[in-house]
C-alpha atoms as a PDB file:
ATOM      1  CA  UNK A   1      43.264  69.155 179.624  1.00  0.00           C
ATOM      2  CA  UNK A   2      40.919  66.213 180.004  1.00  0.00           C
ATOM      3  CA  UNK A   3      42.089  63.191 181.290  1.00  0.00           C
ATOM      4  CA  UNK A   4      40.854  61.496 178.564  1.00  0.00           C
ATOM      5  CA  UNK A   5      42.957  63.096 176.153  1.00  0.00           C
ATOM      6  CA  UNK A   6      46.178  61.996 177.947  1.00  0.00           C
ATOM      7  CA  UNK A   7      48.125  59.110 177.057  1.00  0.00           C
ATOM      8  CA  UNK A   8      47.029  55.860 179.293  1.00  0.00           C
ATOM      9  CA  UNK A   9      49.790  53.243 180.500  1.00  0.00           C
ATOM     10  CA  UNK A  10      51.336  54.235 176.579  1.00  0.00           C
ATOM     11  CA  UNK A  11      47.687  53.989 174.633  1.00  0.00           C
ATOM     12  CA  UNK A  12      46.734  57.018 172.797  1.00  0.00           C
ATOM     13  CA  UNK A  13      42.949  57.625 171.770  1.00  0.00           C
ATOM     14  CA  UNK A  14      42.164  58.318 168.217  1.00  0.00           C
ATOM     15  CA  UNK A  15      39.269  59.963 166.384  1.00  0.00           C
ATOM     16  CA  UNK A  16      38.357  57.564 163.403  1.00  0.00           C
ATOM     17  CA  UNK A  17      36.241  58.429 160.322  1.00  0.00           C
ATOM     18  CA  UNK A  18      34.828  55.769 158.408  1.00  0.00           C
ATOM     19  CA  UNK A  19      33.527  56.760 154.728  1.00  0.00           C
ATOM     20  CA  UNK A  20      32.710  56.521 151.273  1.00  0.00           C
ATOM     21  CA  UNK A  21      34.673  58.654 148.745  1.00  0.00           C
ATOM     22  CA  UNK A  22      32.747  59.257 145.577  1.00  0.00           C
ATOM     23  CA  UNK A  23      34.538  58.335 142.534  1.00  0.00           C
ATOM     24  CA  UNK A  24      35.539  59.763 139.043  1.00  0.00           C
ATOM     25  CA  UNK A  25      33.179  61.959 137.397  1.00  0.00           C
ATOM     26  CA  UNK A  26      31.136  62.710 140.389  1.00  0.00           C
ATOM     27  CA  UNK A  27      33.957  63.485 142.724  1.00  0.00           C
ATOM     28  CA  UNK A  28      35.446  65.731 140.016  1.00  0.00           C
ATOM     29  CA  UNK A  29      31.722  67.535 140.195  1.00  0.00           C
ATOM     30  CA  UNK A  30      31.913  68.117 143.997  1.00  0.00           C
ATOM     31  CA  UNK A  31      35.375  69.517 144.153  1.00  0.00           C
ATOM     32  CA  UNK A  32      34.186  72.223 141.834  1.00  0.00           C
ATOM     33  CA  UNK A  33      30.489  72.644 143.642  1.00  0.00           C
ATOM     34  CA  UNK A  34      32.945  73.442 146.507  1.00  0.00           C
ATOM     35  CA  UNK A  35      35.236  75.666 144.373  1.00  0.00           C
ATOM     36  CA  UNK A  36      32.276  77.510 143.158  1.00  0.00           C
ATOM     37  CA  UNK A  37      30.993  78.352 146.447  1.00  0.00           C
ATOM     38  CA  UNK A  38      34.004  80.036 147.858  1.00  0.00           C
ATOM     39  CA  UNK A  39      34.308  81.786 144.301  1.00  0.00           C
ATOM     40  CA  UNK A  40      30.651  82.681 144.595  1.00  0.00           C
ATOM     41  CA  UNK A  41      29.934  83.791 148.099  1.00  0.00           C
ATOM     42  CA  UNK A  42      33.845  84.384 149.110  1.00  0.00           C
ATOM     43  CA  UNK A  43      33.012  82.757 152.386  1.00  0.00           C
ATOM     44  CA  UNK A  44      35.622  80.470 153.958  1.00  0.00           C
ATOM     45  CA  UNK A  45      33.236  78.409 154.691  1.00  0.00           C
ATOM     46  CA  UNK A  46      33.798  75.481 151.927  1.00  0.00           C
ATOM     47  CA  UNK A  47      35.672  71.814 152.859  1.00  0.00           C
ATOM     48  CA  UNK A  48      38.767  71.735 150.907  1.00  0.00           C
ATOM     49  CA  UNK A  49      38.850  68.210 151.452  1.00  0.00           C
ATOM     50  CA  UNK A  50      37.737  65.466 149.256  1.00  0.00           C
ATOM     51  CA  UNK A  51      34.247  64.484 148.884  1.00  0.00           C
ATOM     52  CA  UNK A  52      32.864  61.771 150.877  1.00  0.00           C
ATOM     53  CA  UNK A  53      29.385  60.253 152.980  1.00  0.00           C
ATOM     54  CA  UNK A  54      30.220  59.583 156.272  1.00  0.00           C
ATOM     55  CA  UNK A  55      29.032  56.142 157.424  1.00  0.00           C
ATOM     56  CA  UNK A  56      30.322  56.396 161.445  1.00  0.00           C
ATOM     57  CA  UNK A  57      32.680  58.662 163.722  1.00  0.00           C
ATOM     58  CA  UNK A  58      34.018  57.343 166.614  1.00  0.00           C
ATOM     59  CA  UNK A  59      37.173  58.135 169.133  1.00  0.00           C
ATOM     60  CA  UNK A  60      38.779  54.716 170.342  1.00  0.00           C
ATOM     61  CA  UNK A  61      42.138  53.621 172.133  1.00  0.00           C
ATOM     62  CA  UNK A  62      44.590  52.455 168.924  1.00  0.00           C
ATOM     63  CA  UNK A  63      44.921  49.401 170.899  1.00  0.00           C
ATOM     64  CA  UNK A  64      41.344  48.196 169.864  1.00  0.00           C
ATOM     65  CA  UNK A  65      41.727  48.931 166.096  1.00  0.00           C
ATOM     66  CA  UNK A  66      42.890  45.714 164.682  1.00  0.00           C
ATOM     67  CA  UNK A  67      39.866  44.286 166.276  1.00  0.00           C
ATOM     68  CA  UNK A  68      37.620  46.975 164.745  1.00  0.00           C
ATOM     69  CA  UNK A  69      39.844  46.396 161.058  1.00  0.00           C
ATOM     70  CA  UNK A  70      38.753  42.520 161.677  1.00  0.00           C
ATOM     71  CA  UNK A  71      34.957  43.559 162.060  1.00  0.00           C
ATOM     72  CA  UNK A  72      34.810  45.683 159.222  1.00  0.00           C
ATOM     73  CA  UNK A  73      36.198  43.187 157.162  1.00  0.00           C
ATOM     74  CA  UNK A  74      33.619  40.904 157.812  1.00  0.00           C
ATOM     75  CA  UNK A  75      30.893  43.679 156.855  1.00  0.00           C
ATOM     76  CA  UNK A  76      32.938  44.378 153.830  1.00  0.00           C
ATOM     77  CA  UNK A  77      32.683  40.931 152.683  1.00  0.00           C
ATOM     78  CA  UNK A  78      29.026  40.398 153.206  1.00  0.00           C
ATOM     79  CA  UNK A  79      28.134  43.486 151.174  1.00  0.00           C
ATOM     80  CA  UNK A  80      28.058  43.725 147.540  1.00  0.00           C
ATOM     81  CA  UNK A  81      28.642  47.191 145.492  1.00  0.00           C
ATOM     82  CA  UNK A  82      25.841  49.243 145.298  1.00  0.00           C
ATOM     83  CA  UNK A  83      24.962  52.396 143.344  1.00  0.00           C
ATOM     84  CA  UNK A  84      24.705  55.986 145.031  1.00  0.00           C
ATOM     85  CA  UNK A  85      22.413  58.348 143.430  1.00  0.00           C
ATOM     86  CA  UNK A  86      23.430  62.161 144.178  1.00  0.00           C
ATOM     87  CA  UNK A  87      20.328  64.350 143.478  1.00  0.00           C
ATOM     88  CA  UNK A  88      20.287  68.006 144.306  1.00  0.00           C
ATOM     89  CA  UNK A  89      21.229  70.064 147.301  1.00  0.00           C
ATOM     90  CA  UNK A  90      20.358  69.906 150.980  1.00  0.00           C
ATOM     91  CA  UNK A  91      20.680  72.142 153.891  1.00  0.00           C
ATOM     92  CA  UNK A  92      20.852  71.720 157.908  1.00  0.00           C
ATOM     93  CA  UNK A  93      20.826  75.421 157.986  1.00  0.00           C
ATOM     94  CA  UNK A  94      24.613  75.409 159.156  1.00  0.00           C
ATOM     95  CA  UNK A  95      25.853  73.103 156.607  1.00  0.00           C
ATOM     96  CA  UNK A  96      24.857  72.913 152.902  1.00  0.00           C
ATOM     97  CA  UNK A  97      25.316  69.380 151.089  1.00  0.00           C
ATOM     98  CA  UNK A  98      25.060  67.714 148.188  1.00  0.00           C
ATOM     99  CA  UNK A  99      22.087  65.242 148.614  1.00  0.00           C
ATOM    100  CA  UNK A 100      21.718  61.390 148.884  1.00  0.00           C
ATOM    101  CA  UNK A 101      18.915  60.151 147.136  1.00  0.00           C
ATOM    102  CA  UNK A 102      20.084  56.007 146.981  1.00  0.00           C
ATOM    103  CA  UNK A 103      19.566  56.280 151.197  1.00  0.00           C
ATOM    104  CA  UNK A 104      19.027  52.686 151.689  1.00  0.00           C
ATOM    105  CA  UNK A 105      22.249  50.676 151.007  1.00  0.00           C
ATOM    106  CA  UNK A 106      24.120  52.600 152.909  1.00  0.00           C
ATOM    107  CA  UNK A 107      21.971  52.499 156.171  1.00  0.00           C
ATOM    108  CA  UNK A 108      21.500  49.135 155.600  1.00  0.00           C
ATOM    109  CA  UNK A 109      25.203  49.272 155.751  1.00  0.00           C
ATOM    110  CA  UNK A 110      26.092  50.885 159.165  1.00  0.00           C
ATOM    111  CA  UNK A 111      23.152  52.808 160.559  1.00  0.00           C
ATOM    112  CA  UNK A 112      20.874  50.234 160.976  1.00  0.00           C
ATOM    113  CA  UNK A 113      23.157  48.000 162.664  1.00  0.00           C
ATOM    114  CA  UNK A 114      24.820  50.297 165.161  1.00  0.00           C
ATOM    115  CA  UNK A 115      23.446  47.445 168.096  1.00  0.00           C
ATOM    116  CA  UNK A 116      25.808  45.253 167.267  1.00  0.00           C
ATOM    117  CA  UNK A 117      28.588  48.338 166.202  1.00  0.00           C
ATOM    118  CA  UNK A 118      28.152  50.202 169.110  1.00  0.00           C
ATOM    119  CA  UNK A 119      29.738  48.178 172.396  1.00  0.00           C
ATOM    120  CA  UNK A 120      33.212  47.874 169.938  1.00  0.00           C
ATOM    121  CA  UNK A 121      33.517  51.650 169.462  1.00  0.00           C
ATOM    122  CA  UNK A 122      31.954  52.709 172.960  1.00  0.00           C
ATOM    123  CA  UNK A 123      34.622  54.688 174.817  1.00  0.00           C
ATOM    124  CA  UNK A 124      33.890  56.822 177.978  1.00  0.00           C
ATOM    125  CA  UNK A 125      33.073  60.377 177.489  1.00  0.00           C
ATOM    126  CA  UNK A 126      32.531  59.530 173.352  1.00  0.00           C
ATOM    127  CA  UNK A 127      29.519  58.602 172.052  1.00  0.00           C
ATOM    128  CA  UNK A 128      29.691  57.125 168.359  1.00  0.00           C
ATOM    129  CA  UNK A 129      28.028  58.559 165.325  1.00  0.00           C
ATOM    130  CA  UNK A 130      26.365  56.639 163.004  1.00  0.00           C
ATOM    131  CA  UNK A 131      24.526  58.411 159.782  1.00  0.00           C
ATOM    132  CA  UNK A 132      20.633  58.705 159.442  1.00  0.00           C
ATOM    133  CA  UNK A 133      20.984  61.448 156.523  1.00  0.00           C
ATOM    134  CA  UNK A 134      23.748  60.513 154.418  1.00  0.00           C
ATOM    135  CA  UNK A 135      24.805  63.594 152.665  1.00  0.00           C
ATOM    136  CA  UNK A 136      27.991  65.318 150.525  1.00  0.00           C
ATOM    137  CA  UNK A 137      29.351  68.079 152.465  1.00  0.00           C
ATOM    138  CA  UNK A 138      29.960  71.133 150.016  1.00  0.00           C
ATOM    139  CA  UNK A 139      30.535  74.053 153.272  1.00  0.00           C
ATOM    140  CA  UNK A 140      29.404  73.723 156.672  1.00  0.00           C
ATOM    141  CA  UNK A 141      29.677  76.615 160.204  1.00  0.00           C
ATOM    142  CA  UNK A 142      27.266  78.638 158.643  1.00  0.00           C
ATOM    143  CA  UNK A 143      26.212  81.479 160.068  1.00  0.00           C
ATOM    144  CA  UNK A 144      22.187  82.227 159.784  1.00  0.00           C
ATOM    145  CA  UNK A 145      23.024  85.406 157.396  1.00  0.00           C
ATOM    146  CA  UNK A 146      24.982  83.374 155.142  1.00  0.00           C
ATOM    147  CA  UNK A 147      22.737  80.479 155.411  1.00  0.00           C
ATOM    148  CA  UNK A 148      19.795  83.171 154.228  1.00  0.00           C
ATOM    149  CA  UNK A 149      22.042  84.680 151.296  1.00  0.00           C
ATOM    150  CA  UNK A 150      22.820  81.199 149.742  1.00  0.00           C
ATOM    151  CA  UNK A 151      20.454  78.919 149.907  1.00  0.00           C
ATOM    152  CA  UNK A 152      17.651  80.359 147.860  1.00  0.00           C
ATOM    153  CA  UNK A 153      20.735  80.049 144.648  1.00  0.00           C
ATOM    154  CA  UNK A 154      21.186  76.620 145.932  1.00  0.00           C
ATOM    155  CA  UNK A 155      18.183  75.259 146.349  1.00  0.00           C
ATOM    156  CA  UNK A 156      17.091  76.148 142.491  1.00  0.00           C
ATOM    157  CA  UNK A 157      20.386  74.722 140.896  1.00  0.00           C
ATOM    158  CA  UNK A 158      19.715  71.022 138.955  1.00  0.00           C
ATOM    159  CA  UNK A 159      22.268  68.455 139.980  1.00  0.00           C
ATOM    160  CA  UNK A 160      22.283  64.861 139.498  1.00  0.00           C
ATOM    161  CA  UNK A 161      25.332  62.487 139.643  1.00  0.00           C
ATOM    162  CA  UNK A 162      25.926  59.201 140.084  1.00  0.00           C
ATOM    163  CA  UNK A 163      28.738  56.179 141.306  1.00  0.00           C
ATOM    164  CA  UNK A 164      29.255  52.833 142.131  1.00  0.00           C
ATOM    165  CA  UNK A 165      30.114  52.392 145.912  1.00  0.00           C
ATOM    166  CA  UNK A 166      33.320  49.576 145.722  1.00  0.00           C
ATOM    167  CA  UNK A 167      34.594  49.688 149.084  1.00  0.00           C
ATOM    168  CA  UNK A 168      34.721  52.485 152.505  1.00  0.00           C
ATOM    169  CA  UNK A 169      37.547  53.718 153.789  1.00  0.00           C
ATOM    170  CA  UNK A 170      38.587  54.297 157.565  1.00  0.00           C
ATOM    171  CA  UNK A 171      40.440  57.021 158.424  1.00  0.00           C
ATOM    172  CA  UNK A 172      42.332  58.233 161.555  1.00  0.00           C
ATOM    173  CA  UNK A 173      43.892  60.639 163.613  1.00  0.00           C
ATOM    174  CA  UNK A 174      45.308  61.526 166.930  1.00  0.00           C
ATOM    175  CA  UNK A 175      42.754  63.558 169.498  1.00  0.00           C
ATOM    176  CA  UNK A 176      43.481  66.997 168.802  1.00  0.00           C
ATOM    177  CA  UNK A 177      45.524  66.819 165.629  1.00  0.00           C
ATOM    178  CA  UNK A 178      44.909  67.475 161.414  1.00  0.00           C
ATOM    179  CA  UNK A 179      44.665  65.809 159.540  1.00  0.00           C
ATOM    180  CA  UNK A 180      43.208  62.505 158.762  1.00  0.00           C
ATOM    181  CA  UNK A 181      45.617  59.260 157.568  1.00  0.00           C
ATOM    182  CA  UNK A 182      44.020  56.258 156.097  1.00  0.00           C
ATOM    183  CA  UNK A 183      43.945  53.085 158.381  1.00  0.00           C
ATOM    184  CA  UNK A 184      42.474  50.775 156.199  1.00  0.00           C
ATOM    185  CA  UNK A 185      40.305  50.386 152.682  1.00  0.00           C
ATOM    186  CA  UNK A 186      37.514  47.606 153.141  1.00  0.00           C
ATOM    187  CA  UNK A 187      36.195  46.373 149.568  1.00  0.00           C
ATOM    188  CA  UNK A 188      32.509  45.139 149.577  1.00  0.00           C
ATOM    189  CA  UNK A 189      32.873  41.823 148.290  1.00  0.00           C
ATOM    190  CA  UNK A 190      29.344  40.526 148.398  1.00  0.00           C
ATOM    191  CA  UNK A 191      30.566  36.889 149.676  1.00  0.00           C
ATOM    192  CA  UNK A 192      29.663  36.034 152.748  1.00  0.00           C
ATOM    193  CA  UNK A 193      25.740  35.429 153.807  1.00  0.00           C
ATOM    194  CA  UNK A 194      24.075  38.622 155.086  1.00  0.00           C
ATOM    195  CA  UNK A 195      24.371  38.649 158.477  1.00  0.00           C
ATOM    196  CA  UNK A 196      21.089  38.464 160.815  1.00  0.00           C
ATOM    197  CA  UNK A 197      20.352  40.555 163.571  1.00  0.00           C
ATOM    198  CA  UNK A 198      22.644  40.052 166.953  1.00  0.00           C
ATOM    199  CA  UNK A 199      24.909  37.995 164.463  1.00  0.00           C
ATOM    200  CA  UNK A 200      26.913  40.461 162.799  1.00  0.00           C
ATOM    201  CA  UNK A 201      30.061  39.557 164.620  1.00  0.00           C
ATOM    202  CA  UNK A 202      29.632  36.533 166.257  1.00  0.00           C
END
């Protein structure tokens, strides 16, 4: 096993997710987009979990997460809610999504400031993920035969939904286990000024 999977002087690295759940109506709408496809094309293929965007992925040492709670916090509180548009279907070829058409806010939110992110979730041998297509995941590992068979019913079908973005929610788990736990809920508060490039944290 990698060394960087063992346990360091009693620190233990975890994977965290941080994301935004849709809400209501809409997440109600995904769950059965995702019930639909395993229904439809009986492959195994569909996330059982609930709905969400993913806004960053990183692995980190637990020790550094109240630090990372703190910073997140302070991004919370500068941003105010914002609506998410959900129009249509997407693929990557592999993965087939619900689509983001409201793509702004939310790489306003973390993409676009992944300079200042980045040296807090750096860990050696992990390189974070921040979103540039911010997308609903309906089934993903597809294989270029199912990929063929499914996306010419996919990319016909009408779908638009919509929800109110109120907070993100960072999740966690140990490298190498299932599933995810919730660390923390940040609510976008809209109070503090926006912060300005190579300010973010300071």
């Amino acid at each position: 096993m990698d060394a960087l999977f063992q346990p360091s002087f009693g620190f233990h690295l975890y994977e965290y997710l941080l994301i935004i759940e849709p809400i209501a109506e809409a997440q109600k709408q995904i769950r059965a987009f995702k019930q639909y496809f395993i229904r439809s094309h009986r492959y195994p293929n569909a996330i059982v979990s609930k709905g969400h965007i993913t806004l960053m992925r990183f692995v980190q040492y637990e020790t550094y997460e109240k630090n990372i709670i703190r910073q997140l916090h302070q991004l919370a509180a500068a941003t105010r809610p914002f609506d998410v548009e959900l129009q249509g279907f997407g693929s990557f070829g592999h993965t087939l999504f619900v689509h983001v058409a409201s793509t702004d806010p939310i790489l306003e939110l973390v993409s676009l400031r992944r300079t200042e992110l980045r040296p807090l979730l750096n860990t050696r041998g992990f390189a974070p993920y921040f979103v540039s297509k911010p997308h609903v995941t309906i089934a993903r590992n597809l294989t270029p035969s199912q990929h063929e068979a499914i996306w010419p019913i996919w990319n016909r079908t009408n779908y638009h939904g919509n929800f109110q973005a109120k907070n993100m929610i960072l999740l966690k788990r140990k490298v190498g286990t299932h599933p995810y736990s919730v660390a923390h809920k940040f609510n976008f508060l809209g109070i503090l000024p926006r912060f300005t490039q190579g300010k973010l944290f300071a």
